[in-house]
PDB file of N, CA and C in Angstrom:
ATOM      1  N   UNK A   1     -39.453 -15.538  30.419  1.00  0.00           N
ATOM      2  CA  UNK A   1     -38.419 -16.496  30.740  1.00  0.00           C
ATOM      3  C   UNK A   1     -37.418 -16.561  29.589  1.00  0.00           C
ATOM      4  N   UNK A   2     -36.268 -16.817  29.754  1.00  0.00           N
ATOM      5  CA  UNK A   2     -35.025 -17.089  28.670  1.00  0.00           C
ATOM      6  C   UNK A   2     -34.631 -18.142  28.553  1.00  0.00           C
ATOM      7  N   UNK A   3     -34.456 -18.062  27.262  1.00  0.00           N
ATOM      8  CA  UNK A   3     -34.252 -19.681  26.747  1.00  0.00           C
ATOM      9  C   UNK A   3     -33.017 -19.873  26.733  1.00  0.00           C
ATOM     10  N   UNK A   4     -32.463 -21.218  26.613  1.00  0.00           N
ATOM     11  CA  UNK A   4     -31.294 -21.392  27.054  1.00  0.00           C
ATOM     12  C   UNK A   4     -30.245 -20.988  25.889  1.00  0.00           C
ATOM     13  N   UNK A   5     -31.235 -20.218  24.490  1.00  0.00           N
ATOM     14  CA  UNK A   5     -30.151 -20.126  23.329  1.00  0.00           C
ATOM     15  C   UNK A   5     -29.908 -18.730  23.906  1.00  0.00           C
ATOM     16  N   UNK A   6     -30.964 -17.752  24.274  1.00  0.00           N
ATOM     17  CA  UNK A   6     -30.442 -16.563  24.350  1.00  0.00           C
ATOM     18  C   UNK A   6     -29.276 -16.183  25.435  1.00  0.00           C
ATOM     19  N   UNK A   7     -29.671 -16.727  26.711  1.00  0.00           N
ATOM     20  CA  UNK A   7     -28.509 -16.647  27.273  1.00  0.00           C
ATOM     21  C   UNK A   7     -27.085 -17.366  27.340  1.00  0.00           C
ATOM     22  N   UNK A   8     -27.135 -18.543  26.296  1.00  0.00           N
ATOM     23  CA  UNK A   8     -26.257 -18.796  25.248  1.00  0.00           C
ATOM     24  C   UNK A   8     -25.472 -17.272  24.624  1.00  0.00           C
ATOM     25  N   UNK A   9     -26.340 -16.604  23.690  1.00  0.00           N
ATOM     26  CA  UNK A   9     -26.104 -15.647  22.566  1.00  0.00           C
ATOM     27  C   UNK A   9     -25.142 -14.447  23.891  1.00  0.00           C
ATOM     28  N   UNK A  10     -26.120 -14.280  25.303  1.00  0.00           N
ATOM     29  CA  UNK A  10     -25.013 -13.367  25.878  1.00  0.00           C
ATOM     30  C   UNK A  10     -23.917 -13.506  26.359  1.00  0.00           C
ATOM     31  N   UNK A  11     -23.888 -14.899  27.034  1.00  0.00           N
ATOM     32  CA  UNK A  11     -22.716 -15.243  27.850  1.00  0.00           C
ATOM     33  C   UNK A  11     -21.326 -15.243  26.524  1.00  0.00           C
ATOM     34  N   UNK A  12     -21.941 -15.398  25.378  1.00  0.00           N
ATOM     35  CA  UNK A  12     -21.022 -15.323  24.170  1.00  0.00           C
ATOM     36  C   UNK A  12     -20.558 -13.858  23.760  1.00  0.00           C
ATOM     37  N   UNK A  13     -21.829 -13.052  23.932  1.00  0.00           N
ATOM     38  CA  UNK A  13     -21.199 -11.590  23.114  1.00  0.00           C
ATOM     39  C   UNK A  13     -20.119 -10.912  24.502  1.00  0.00           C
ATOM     40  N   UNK A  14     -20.386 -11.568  26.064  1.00  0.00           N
ATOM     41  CA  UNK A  14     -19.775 -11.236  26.936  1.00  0.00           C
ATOM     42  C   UNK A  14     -18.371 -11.317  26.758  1.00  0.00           C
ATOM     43  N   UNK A  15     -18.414 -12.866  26.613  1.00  0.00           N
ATOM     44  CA  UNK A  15     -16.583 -13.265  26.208  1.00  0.00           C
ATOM     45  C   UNK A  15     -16.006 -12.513  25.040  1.00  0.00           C
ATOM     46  N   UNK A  16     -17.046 -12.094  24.049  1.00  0.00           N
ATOM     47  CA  UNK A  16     -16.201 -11.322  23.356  1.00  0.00           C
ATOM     48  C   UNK A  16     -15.820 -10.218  23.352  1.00  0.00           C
ATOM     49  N   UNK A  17     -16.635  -9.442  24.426  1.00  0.00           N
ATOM     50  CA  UNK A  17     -16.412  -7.772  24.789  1.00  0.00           C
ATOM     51  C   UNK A  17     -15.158  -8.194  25.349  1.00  0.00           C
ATOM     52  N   UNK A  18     -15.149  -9.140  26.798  1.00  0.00           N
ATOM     53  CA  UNK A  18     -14.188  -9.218  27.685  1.00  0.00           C
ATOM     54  C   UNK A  18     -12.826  -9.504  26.644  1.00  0.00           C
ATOM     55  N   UNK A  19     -12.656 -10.145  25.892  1.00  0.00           N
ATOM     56  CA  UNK A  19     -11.395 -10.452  24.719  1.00  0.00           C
ATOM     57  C   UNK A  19     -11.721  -9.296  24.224  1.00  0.00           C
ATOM     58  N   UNK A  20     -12.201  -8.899  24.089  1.00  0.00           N
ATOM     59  CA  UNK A  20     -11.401  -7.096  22.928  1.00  0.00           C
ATOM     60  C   UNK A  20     -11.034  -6.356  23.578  1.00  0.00           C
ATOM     61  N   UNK A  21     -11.790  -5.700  24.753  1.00  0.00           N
ATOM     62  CA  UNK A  21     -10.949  -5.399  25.795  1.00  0.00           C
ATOM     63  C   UNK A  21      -9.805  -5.924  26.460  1.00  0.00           C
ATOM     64  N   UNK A  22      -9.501  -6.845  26.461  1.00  0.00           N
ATOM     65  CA  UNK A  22      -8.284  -7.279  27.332  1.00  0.00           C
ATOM     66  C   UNK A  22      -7.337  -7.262  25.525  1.00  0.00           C
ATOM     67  N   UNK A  23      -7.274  -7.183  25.060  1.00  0.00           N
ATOM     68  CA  UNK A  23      -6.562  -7.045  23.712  1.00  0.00           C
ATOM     69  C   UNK A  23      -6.494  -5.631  23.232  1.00  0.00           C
ATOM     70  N   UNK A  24      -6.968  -4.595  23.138  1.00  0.00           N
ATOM     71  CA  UNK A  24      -7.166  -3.776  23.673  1.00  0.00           C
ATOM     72  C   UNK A  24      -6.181  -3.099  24.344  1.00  0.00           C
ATOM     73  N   UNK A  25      -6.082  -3.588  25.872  1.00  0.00           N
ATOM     74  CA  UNK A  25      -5.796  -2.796  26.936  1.00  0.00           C
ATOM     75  C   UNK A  25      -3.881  -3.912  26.468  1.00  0.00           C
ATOM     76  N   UNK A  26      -3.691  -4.791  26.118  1.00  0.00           N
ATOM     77  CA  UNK A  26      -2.279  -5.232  25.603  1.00  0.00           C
ATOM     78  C   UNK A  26      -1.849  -4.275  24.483  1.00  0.00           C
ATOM     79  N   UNK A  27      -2.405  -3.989  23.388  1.00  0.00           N
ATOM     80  CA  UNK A  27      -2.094  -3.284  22.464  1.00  0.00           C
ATOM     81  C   UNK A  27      -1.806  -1.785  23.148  1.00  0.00           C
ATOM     82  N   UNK A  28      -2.701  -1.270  23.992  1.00  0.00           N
ATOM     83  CA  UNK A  28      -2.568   0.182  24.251  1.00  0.00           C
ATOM     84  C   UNK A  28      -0.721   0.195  25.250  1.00  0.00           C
ATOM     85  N   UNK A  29      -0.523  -0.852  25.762  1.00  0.00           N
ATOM     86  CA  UNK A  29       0.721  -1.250  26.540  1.00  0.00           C
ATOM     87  C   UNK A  29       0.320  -0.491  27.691  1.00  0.00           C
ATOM     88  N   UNK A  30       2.330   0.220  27.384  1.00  0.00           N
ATOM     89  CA  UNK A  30       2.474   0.974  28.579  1.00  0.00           C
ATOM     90  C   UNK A  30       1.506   1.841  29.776  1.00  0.00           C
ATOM     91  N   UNK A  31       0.474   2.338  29.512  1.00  0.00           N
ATOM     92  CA  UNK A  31       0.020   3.071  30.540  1.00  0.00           C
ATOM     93  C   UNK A  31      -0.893   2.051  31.571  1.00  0.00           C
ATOM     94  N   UNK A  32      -0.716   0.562  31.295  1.00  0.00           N
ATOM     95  CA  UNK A  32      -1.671  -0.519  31.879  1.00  0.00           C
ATOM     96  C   UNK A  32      -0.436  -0.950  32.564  1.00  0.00           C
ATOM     97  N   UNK A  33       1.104  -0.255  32.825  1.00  0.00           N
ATOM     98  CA  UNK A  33       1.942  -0.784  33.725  1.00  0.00           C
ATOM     99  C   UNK A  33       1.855   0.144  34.576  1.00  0.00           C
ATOM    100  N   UNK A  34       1.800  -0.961  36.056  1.00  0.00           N
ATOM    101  CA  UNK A  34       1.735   0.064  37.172  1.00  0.00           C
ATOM    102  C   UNK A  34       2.676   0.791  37.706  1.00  0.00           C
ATOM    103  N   UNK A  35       2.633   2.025  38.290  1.00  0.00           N
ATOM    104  CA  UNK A  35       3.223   2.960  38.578  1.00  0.00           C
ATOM    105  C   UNK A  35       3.676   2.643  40.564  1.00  0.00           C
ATOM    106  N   UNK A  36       4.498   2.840  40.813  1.00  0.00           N
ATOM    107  CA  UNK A  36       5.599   2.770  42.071  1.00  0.00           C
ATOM    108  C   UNK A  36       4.429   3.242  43.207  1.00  0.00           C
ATOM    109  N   UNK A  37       4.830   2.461  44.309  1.00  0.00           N
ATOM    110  CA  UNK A  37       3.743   3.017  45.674  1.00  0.00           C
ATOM    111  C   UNK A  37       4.118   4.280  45.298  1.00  0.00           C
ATOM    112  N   UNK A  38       4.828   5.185  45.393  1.00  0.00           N
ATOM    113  CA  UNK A  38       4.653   6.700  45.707  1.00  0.00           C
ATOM    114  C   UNK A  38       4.151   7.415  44.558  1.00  0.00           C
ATOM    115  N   UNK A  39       3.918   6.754  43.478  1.00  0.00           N
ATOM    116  CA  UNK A  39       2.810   7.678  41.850  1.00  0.00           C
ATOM    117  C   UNK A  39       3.790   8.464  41.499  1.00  0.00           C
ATOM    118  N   UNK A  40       5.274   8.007  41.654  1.00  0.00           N
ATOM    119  CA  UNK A  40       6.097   9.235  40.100  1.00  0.00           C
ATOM    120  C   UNK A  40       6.115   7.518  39.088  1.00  0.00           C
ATOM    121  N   UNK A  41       6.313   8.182  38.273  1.00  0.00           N
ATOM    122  CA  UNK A  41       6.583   6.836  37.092  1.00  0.00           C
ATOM    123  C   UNK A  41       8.011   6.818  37.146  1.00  0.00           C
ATOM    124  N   UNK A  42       8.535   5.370  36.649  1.00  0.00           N
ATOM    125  CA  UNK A  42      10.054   4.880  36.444  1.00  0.00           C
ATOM    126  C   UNK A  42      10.464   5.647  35.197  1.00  0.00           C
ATOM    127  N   UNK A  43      11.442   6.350  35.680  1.00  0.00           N
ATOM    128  CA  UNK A  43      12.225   6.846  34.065  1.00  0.00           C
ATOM    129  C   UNK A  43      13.333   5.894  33.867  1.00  0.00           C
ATOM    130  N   UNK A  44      13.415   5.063  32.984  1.00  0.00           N
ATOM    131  CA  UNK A  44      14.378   3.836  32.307  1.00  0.00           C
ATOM    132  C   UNK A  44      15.315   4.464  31.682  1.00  0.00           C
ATOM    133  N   UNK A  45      15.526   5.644  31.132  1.00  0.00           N
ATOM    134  CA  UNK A  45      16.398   6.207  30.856  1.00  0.00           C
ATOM    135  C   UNK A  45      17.778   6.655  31.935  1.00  0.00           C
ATOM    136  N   UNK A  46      16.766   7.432  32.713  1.00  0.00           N
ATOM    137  CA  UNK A  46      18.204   7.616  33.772  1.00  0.00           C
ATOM    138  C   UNK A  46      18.491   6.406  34.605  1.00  0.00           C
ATOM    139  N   UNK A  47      18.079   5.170  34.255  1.00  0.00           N
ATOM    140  CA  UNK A  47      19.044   4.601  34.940  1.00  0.00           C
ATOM    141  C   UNK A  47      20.247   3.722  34.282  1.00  0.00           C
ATOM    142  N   UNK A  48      19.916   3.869  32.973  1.00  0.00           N
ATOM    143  CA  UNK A  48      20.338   3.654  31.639  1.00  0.00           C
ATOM    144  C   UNK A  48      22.110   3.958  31.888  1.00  0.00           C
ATOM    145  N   UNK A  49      23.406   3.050  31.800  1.00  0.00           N
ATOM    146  CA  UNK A  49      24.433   3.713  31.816  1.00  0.00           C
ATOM    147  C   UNK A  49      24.861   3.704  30.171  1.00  0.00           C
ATOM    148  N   UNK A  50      25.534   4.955  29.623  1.00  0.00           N
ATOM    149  CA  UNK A  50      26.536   5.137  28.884  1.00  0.00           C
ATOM    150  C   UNK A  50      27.283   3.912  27.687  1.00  0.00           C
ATOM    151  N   UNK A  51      26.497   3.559  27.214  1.00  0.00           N
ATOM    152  CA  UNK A  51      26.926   2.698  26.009  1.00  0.00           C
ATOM    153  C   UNK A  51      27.856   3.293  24.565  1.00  0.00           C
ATOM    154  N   UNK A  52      28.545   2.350  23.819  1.00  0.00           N
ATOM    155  CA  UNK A  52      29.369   2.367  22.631  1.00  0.00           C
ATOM    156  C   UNK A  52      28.337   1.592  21.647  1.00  0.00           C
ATOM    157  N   UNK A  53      28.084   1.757  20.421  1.00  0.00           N
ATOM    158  CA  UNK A  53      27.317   1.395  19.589  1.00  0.00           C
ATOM    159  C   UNK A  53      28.354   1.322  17.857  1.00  0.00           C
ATOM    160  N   UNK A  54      28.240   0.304  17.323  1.00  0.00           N
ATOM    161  CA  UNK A  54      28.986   0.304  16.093  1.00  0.00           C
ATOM    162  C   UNK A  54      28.330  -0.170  14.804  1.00  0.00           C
ATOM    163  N   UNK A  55      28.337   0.749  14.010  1.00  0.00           N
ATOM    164  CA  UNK A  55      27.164   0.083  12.950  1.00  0.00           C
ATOM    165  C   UNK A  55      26.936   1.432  11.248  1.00  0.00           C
ATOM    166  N   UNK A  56      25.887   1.556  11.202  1.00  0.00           N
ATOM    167  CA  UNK A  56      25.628   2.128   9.892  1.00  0.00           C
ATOM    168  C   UNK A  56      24.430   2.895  10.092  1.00  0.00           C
ATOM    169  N   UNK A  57      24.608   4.323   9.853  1.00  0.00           N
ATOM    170  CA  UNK A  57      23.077   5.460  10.277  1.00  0.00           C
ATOM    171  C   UNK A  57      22.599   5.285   8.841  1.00  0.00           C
ATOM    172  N   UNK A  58      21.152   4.833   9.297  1.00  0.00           N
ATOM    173  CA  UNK A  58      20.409   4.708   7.852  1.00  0.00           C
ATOM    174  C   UNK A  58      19.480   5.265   7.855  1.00  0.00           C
ATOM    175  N   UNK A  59      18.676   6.200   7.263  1.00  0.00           N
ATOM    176  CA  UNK A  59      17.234   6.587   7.031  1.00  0.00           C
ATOM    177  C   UNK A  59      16.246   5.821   7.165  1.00  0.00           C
ATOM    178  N   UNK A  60      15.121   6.155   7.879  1.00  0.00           N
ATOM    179  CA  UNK A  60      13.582   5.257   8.261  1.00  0.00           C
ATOM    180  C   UNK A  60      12.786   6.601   8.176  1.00  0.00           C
ATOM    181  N   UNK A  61      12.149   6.714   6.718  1.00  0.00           N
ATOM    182  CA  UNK A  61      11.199   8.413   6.533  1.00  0.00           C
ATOM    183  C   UNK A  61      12.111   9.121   7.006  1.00  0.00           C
ATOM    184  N   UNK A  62      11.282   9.374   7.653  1.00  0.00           N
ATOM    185  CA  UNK A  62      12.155  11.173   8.611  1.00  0.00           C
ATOM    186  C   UNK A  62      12.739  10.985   9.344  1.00  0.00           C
ATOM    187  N   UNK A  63      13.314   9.811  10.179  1.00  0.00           N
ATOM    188  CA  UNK A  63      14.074   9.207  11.652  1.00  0.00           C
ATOM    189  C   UNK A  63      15.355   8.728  10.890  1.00  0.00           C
ATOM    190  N   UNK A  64      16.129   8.739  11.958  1.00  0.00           N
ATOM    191  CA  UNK A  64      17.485   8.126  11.271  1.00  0.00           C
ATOM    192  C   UNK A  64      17.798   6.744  12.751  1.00  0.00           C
ATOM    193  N   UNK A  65      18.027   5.716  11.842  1.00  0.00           N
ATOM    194  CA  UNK A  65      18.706   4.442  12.866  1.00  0.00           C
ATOM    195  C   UNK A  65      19.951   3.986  12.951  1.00  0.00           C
ATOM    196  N   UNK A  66      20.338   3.495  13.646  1.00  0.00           N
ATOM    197  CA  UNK A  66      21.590   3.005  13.579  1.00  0.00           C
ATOM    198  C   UNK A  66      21.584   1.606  13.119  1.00  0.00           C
ATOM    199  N   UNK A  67      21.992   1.040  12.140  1.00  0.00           N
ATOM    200  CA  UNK A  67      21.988  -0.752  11.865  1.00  0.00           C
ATOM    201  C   UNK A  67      23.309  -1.205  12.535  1.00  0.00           C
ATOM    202  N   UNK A  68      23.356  -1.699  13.777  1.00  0.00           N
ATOM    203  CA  UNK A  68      24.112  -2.124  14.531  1.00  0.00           C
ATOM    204  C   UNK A  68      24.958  -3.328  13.537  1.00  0.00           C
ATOM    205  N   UNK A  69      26.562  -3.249  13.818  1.00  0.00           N
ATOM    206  CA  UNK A  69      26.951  -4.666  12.772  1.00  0.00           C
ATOM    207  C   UNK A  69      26.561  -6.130  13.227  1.00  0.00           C
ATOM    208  N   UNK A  70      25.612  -6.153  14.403  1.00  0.00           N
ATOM    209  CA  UNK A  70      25.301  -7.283  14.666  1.00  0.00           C
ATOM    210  C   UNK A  70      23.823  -7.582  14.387  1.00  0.00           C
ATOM    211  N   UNK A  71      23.426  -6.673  13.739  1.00  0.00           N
ATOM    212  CA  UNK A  71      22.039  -6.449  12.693  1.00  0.00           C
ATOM    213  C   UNK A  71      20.914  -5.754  13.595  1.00  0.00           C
ATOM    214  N   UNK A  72      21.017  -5.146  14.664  1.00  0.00           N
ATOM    215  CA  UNK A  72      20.092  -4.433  15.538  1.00  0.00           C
ATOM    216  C   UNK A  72      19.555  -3.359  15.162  1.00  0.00           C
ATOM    217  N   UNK A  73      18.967  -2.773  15.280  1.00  0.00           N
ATOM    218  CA  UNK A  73      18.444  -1.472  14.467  1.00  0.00           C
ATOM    219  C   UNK A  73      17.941  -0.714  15.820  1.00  0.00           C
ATOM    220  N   UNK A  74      18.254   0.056  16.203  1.00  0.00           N
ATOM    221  CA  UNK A  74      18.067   1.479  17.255  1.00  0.00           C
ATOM    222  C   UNK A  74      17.723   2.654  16.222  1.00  0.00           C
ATOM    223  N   UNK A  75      16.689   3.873  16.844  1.00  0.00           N
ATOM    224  CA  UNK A  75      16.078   4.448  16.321  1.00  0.00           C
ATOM    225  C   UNK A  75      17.137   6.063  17.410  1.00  0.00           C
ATOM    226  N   UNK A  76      17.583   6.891  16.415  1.00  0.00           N
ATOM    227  CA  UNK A  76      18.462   7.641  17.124  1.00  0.00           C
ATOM    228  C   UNK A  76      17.298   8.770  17.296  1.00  0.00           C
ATOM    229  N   UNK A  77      17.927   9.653  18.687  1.00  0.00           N
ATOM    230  CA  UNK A  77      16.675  10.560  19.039  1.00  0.00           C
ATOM    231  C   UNK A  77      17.143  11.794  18.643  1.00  0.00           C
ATOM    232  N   UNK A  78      18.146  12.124  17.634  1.00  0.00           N
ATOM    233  CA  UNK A  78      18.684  13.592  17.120  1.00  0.00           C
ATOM    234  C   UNK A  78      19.014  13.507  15.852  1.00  0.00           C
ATOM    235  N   UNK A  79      18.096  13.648  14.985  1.00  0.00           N
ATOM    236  CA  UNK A  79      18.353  13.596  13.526  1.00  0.00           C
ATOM    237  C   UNK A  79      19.623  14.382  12.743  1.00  0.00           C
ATOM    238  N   UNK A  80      19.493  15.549  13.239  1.00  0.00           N
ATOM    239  CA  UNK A  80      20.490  16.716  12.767  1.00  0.00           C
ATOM    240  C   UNK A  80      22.088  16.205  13.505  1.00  0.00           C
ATOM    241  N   UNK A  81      22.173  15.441  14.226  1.00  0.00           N
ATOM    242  CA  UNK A  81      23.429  14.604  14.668  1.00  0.00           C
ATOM    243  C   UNK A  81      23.665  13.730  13.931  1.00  0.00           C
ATOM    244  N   UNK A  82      22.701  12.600  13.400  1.00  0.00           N
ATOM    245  CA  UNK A  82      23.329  11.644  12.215  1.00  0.00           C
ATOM    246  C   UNK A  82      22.743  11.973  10.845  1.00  0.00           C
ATOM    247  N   UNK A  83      22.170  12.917  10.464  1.00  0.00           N
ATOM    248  CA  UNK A  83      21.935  13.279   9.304  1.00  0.00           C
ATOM    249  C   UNK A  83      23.596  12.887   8.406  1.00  0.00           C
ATOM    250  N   UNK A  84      24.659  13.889   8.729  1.00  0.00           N
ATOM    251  CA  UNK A  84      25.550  14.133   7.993  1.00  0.00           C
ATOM    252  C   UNK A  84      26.699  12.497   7.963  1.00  0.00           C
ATOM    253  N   UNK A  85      26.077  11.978   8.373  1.00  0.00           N
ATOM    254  CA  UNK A  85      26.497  10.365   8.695  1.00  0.00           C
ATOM    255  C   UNK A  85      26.025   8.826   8.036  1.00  0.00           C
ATOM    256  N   UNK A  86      25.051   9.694   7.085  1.00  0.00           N
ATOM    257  CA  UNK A  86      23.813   8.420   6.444  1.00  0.00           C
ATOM    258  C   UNK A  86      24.476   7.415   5.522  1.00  0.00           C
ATOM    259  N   UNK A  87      24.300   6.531   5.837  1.00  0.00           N
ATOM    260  CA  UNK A  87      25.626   5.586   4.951  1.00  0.00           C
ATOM    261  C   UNK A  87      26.337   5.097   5.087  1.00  0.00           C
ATOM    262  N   UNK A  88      27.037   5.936   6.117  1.00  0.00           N
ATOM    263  CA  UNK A  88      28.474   5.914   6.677  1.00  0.00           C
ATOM    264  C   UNK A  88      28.434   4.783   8.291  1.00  0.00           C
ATOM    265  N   UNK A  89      29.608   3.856   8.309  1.00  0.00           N
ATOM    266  CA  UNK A  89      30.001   3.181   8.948  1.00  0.00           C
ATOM    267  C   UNK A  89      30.675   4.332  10.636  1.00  0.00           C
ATOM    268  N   UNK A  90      29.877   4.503  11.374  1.00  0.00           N
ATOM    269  CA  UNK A  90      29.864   5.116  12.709  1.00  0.00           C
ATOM    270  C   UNK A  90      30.393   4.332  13.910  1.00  0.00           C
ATOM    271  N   UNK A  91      30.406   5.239  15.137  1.00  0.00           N
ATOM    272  CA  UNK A  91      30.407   4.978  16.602  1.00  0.00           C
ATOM    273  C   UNK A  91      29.714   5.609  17.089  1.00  0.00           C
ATOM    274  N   UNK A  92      28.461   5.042  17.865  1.00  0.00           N
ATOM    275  CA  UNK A  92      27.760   6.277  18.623  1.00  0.00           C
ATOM    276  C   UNK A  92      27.777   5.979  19.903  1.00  0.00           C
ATOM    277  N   UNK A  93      27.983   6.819  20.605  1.00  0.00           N
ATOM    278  CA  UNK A  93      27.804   7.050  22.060  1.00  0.00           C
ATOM    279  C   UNK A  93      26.586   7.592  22.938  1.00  0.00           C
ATOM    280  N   UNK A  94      25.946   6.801  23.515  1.00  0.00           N
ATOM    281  CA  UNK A  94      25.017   7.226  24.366  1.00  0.00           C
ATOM    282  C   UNK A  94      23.987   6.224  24.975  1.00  0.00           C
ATOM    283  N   UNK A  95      23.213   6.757  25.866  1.00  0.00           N
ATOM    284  CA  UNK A  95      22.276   5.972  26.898  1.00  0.00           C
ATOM    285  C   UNK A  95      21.130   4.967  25.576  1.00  0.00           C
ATOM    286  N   UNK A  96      21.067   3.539  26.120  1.00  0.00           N
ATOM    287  CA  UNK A  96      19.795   3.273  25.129  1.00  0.00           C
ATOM    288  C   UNK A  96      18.658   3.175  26.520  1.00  0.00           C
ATOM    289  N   UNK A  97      17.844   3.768  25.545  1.00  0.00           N
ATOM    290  CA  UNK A  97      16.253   3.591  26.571  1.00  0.00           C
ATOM    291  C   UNK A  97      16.254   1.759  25.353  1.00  0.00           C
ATOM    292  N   UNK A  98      16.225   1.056  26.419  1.00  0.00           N
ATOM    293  CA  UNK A  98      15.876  -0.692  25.727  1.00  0.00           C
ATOM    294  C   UNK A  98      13.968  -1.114  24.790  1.00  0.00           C
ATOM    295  N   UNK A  99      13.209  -0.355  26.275  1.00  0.00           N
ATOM    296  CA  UNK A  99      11.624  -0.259  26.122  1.00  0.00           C
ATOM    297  C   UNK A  99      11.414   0.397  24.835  1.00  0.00           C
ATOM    298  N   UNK A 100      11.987   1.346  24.498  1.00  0.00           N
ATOM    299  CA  UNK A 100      11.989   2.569  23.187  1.00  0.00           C
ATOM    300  C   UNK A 100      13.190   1.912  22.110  1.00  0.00           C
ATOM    301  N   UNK A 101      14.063   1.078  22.170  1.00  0.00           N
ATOM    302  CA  UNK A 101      14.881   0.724  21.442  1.00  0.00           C
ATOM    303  C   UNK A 101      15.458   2.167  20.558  1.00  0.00           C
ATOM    304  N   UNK A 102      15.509   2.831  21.342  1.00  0.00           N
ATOM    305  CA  UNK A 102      16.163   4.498  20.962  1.00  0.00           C
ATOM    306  C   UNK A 102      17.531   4.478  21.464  1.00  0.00           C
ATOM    307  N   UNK A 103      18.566   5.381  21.062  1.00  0.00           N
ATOM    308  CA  UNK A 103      19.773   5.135  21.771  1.00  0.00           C
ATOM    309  C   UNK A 103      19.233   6.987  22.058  1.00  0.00           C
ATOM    310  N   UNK A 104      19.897   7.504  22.796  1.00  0.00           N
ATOM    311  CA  UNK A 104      19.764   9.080  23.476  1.00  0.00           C
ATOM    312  C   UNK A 104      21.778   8.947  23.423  1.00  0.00           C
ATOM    313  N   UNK A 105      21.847  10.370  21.723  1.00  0.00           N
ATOM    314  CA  UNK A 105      22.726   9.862  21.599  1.00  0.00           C
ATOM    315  C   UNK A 105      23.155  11.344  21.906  1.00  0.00           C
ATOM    316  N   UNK A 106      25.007  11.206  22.551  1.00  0.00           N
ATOM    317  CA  UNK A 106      25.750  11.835  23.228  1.00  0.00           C
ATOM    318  C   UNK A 106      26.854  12.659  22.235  1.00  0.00           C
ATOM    319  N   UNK A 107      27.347  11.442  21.330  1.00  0.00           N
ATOM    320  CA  UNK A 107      28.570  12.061  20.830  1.00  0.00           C
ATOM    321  C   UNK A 107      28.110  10.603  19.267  1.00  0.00           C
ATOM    322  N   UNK A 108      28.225  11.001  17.888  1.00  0.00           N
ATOM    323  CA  UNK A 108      29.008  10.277  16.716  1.00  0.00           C
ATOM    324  C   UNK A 108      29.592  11.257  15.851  1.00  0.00           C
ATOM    325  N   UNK A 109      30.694   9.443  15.865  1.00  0.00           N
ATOM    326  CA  UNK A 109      32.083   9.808  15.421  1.00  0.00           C
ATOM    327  C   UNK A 109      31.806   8.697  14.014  1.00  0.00           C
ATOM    328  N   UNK A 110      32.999   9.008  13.382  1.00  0.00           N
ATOM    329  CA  UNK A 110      32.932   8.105  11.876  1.00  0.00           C
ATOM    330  C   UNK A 110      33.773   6.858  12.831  1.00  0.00           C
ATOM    331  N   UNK A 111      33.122   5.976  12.204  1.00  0.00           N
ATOM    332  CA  UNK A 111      33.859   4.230  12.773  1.00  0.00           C
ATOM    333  C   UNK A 111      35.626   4.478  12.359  1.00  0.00           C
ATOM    334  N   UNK A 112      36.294   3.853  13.395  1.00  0.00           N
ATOM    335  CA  UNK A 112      37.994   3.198  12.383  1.00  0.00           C
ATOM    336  C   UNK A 112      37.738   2.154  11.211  1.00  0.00           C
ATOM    337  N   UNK A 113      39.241   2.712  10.634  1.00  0.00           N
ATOM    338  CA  UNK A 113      38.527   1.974   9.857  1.00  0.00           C
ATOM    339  C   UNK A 113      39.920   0.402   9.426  1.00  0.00           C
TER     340      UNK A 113
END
């Protein structure tokens, strides 16, 4: 027979499997969002229109961002495009994926000045 501490001790280690798992499965994110009755996944990108971006390409390690002048920070997806730009007060052009806070960039130009 079980005493009422032990099944105490499980109904406890239960809640805590069930909380690490469900913490867990938040941390892992995206692949715990469901996918469309027909099973292609949403691409957020293409539906993404054509944005203007104004700000400062700065180095993050090996990635280069844009510091938006309204203090935003986007993570650009072509290094060898703002490499020659680091520092420098820009315009960039292109789609932002929002979920990725990436801009998918098209065209930078040096800002007016």
């Amino acid at each position: 027979m079980r005493t009422p501490a032990s099944i105490h001790r499980e109904l406890l280690l239960g809640v805590a499997l069930t909380t690490f798992v469900f913490v867990c499965a938040l941390a892992w994110g995206r692949p715990f969002i469901a996918a469309p009755a027909n099973g292609t996944p949403v691409q957020a990108q293409s539906q993404a229109q054509t944005a203007t971006f104004t700000g400062t390409i700065e180095r993050n390690g090996e990635q280069f961002v844009l510091r938006e002048t309204s203090g935003q920070i986007y993570r650009l997806d072509d290094p060898k495009d703002a490499q020659p730009f680091e520092g420098k007060p820009v315009t960039v052009t292109g789609k932002l994926d929002s979920g990725a806070r990436m801009i998918h960039v098209e065209r930078i130009r040096p800002a007016a000045a």
